[in-house]
C-alpha atoms as a PDB file:
ATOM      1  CA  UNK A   1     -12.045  -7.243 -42.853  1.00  0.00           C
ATOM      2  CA  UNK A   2     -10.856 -10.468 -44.482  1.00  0.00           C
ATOM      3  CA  UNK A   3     -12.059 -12.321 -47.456  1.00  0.00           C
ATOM      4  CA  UNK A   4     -14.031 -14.877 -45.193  1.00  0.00           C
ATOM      5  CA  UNK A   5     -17.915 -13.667 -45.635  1.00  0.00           C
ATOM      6  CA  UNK A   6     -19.633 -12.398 -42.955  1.00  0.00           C
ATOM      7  CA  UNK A   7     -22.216 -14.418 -40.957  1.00  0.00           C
ATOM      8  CA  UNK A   8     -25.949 -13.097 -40.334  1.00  0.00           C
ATOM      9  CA  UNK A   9     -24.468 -13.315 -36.290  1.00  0.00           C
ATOM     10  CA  UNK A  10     -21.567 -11.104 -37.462  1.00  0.00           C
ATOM     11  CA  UNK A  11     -23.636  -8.879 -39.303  1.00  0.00           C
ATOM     12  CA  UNK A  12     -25.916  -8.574 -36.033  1.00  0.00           C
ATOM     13  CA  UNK A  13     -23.285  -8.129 -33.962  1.00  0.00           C
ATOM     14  CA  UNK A  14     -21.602  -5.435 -36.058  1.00  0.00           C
ATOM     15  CA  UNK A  15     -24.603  -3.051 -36.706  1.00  0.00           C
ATOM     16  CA  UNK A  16     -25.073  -3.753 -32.388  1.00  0.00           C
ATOM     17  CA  UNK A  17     -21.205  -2.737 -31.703  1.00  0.00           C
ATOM     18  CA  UNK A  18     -21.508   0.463 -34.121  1.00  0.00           C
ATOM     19  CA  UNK A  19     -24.708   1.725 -32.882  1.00  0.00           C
ATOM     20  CA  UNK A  20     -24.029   5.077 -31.617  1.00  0.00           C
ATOM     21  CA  UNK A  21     -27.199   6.064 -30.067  1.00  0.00           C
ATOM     22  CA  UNK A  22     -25.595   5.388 -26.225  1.00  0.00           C
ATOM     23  CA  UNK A  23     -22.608   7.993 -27.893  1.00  0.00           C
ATOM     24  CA  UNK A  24     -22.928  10.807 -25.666  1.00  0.00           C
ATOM     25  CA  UNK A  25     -22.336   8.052 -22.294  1.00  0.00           C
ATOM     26  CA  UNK A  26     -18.779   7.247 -23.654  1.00  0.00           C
ATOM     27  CA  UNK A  27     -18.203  10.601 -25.558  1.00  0.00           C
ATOM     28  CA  UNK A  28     -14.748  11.662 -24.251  1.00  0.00           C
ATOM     29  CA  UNK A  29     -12.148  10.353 -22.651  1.00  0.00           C
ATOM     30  CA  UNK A  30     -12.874  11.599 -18.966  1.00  0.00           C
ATOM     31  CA  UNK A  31     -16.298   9.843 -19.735  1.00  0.00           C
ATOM     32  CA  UNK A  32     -14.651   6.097 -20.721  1.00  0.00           C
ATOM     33  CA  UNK A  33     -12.406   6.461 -17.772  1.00  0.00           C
ATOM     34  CA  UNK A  34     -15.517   6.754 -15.360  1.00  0.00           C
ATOM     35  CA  UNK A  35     -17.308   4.382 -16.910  1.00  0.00           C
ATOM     36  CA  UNK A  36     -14.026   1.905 -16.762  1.00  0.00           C
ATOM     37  CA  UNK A  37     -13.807   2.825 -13.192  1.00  0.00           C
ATOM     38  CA  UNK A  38     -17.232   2.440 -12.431  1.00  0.00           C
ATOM     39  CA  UNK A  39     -17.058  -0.881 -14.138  1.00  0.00           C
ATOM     40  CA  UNK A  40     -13.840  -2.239 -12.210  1.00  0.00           C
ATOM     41  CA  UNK A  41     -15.442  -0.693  -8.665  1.00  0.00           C
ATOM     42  CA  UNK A  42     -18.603  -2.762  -9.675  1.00  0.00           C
ATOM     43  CA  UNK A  43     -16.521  -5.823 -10.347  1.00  0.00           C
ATOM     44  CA  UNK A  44     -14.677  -5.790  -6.839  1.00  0.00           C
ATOM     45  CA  UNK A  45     -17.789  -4.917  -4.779  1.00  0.00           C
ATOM     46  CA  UNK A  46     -19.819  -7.921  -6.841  1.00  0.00           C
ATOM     47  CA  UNK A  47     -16.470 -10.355  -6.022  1.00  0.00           C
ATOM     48  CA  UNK A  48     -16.343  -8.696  -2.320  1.00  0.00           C
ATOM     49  CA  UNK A  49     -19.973  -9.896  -1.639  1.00  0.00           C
ATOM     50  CA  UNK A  50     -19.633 -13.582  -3.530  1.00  0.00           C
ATOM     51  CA  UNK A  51     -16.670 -13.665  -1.158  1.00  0.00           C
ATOM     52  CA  UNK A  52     -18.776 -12.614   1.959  1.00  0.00           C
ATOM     53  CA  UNK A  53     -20.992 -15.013   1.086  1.00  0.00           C
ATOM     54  CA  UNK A  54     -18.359 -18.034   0.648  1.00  0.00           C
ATOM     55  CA  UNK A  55     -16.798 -17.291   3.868  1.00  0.00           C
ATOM     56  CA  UNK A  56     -19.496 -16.101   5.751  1.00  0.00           C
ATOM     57  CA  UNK A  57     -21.147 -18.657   8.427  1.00  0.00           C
ATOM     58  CA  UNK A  58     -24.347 -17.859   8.241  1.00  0.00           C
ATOM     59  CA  UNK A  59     -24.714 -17.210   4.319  1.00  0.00           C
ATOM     60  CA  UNK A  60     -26.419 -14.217   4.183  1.00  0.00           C
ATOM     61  CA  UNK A  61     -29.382 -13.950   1.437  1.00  0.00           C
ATOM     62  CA  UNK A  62     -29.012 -10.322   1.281  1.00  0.00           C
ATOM     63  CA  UNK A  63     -25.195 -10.705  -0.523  1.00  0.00           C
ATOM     64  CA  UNK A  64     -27.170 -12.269  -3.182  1.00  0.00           C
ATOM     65  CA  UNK A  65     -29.947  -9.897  -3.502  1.00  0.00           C
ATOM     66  CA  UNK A  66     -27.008  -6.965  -3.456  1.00  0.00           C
ATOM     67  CA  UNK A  67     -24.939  -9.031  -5.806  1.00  0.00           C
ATOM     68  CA  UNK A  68     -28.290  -9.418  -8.312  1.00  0.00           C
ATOM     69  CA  UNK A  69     -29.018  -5.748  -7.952  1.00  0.00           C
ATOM     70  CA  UNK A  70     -25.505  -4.635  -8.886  1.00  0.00           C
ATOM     71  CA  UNK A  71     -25.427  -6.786 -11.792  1.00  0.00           C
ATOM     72  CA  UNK A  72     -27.627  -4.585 -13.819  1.00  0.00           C
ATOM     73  CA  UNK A  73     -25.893  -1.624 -13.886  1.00  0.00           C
ATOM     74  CA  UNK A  74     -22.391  -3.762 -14.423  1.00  0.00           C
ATOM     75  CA  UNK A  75     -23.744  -5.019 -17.611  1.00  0.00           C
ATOM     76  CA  UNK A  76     -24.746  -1.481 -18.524  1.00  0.00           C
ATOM     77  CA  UNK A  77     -21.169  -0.209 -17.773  1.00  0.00           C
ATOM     78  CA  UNK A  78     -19.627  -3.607 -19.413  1.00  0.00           C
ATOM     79  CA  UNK A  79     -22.099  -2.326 -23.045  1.00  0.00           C
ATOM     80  CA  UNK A  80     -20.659   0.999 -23.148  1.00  0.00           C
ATOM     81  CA  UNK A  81     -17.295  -0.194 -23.168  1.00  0.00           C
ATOM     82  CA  UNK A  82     -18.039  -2.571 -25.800  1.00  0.00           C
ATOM     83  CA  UNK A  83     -19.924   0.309 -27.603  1.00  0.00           C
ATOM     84  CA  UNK A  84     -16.837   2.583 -26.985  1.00  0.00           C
ATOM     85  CA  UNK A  85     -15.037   0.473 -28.376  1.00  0.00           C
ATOM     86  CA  UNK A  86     -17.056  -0.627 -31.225  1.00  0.00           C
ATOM     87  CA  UNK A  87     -16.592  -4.394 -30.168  1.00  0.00           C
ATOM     88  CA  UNK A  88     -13.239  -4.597 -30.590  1.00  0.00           C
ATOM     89  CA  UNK A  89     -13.008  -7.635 -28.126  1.00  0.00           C
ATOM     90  CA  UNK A  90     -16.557  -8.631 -29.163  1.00  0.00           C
ATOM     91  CA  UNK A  91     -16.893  -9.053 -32.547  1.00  0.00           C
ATOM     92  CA  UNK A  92     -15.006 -12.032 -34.305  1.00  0.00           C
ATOM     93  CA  UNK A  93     -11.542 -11.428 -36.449  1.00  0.00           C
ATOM     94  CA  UNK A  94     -13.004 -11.698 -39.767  1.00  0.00           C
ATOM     95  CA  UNK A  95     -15.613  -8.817 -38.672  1.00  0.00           C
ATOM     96  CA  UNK A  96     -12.510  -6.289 -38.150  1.00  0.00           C
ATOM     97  CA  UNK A  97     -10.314  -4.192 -40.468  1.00  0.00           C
ATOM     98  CA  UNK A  98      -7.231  -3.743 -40.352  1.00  0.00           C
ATOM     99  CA  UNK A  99      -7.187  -1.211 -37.723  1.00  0.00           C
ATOM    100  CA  UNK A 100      -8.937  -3.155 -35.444  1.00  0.00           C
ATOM    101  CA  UNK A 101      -7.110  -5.799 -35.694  1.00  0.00           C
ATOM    102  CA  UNK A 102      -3.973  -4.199 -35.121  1.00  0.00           C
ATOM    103  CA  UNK A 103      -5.758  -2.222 -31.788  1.00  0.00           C
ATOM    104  CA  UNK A 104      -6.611  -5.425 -30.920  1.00  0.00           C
ATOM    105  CA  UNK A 105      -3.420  -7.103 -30.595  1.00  0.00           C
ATOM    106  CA  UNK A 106      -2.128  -4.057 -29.018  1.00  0.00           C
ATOM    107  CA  UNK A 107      -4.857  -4.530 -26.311  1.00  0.00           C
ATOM    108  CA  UNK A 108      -4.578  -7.821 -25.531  1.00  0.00           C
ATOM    109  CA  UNK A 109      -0.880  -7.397 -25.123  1.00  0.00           C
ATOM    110  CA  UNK A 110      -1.061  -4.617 -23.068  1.00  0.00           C
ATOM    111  CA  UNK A 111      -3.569  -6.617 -20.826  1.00  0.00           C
ATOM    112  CA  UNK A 112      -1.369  -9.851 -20.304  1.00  0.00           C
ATOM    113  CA  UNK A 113       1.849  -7.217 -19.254  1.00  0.00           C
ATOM    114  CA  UNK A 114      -0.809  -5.851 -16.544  1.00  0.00           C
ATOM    115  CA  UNK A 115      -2.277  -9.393 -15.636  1.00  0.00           C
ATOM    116  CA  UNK A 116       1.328 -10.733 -15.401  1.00  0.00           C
ATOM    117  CA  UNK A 117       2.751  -7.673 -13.309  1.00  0.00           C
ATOM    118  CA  UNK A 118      -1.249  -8.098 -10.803  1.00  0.00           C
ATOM    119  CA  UNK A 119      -0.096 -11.840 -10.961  1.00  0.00           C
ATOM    120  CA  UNK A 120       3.099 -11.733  -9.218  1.00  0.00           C
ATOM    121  CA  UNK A 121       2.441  -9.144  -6.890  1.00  0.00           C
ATOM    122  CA  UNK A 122      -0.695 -11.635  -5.660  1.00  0.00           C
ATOM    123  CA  UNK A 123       2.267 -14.335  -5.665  1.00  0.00           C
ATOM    124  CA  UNK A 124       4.220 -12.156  -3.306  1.00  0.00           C
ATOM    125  CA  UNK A 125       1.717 -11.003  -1.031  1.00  0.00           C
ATOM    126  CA  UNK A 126       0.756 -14.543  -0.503  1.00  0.00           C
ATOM    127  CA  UNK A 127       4.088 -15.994  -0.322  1.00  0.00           C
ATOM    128  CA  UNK A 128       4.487 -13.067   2.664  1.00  0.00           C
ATOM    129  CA  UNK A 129       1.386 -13.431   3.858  1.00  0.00           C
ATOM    130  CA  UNK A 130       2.514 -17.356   4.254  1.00  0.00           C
ATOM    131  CA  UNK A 131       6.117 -16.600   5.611  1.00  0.00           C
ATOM    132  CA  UNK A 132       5.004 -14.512   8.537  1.00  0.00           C
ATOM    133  CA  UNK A 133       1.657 -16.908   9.697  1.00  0.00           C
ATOM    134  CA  UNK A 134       3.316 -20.370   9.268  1.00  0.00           C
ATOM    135  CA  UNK A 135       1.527 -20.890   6.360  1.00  0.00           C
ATOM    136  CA  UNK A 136      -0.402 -19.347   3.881  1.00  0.00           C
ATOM    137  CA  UNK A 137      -4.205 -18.430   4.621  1.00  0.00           C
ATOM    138  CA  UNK A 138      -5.869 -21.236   3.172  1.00  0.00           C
ATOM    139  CA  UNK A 139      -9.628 -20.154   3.771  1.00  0.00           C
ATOM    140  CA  UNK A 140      -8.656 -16.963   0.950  1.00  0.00           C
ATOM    141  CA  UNK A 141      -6.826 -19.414  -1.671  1.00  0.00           C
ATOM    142  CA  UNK A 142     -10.522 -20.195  -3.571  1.00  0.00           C
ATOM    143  CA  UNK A 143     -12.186 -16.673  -3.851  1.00  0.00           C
ATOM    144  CA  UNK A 144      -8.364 -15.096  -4.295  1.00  0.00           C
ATOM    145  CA  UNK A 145      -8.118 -17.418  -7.387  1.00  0.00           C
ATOM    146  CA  UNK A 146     -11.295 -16.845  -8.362  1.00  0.00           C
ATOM    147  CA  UNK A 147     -10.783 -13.286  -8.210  1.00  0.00           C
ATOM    148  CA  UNK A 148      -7.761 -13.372 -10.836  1.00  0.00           C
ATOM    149  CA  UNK A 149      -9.724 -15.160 -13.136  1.00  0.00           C
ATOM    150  CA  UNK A 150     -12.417 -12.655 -13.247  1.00  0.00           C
ATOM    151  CA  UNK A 151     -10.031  -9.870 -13.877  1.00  0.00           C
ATOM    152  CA  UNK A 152      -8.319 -12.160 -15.908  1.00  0.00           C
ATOM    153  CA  UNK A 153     -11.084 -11.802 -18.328  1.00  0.00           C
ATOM    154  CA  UNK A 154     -12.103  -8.397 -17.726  1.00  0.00           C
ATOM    155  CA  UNK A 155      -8.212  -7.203 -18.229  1.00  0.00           C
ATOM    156  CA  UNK A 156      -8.724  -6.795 -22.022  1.00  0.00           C
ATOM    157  CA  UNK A 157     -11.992  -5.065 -21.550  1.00  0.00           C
ATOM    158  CA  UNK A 158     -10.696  -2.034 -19.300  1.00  0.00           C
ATOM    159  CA  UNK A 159      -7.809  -1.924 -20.884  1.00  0.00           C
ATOM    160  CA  UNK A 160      -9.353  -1.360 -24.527  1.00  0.00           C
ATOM    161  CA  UNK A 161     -11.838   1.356 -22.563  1.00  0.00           C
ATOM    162  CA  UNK A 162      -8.812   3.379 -20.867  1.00  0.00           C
ATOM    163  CA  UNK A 163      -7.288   2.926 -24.504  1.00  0.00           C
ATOM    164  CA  UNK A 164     -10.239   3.829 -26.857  1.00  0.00           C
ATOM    165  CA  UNK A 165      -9.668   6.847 -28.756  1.00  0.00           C
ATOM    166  CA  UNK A 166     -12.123   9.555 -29.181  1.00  0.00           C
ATOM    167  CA  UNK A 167     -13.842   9.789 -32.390  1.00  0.00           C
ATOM    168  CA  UNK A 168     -13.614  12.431 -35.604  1.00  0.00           C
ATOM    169  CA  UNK A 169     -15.971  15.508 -35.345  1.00  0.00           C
ATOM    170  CA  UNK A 170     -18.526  15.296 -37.568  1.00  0.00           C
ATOM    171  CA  UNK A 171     -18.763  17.439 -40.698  1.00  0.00           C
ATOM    172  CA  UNK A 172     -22.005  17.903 -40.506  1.00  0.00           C
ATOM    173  CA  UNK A 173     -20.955  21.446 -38.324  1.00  0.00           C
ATOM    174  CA  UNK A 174     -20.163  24.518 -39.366  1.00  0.00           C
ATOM    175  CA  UNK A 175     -15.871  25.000 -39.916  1.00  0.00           C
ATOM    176  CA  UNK A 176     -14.952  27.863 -37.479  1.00  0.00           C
ATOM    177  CA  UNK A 177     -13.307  30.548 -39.122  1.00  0.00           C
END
């Protein structure tokens, strides 16, 4: 942690990201990769139906009611990433260690290499999609960018749950012999 004090917020949000009573969800690593996958399947069907409803003629209510329904157990899957990963994108700077911090920076870079790489191959599949149909399709350009920008900012969160590391066994158990 650095020298800067902690707020009451930080000290909230710190004894919040450390709780381990939701442990057992995110125990192993098989475990965080489900709930990751869960997570990004969640995302794309939740961007799939706000697209349905954009382009759809007739705007269909029931994308919204789906779209509110599946929100619940995306913000349940978007906490035990967090928790996994004891709020390592959550909690402010002066919160972490050095540790963190370090796994931090290691995240985020490792999220803008995969964000560039998903960035250019959206760049070439529209700049083909627009060199074989005369132009590009014009009616996907809003909910395509919108798209990027939601895994944009989910990028560092899935990345940080595929990379969070199990945790020590406890002592509390008996040393096999």
């Amino acid at each position: 942690m650095t020298t800067t004090p902690l707020t009451r917020y930080d000290r909230r949000m710190l004894r919040l990201m450390n709780d381990r009573r939701a442990r057992p969800l995110y125990a192993t690593v098989a475990r965080r990769r489900l709930i990751v996958a869960a997570h990004l399947v969640l995302t794309a069907a939740i961007g799939g139906l706000m697209t349905y409803f954009y382009l759809a003629e007739g705007k269909p209510i029931s994308a919204v009611v789906i779209m509110a329904v599946l929100l619940l157990p995306w913000m349940v899957a978007t906490g035990a990433i967090n928790a996994a990963t004891r709020g390592l994108l959550e909690l402010r700077e002066r919160a972490l260690d050095e540790r963190q911090s370090a796994e931090r920076t290691k995240v985020q870079a490792r999220a803008h290499r995969a964000m560039t790489l998903l960035l250019a191959a959206i760049a070439a599949v529209l700049l083909t999609a627009g060199a074989t149909g005369g132009n590009a399709p014009t009616a996907y350009a809003a909910p395509v960018l919108i798209a990027v920008l939601v895994v944009h900012w989910l990028m560092p969160l899935w990345v940080a749950g595929l990379m969070a590391q199990d945790e020590p066994a406890d002592d509390d158990s008996p040393a096999a012999s």
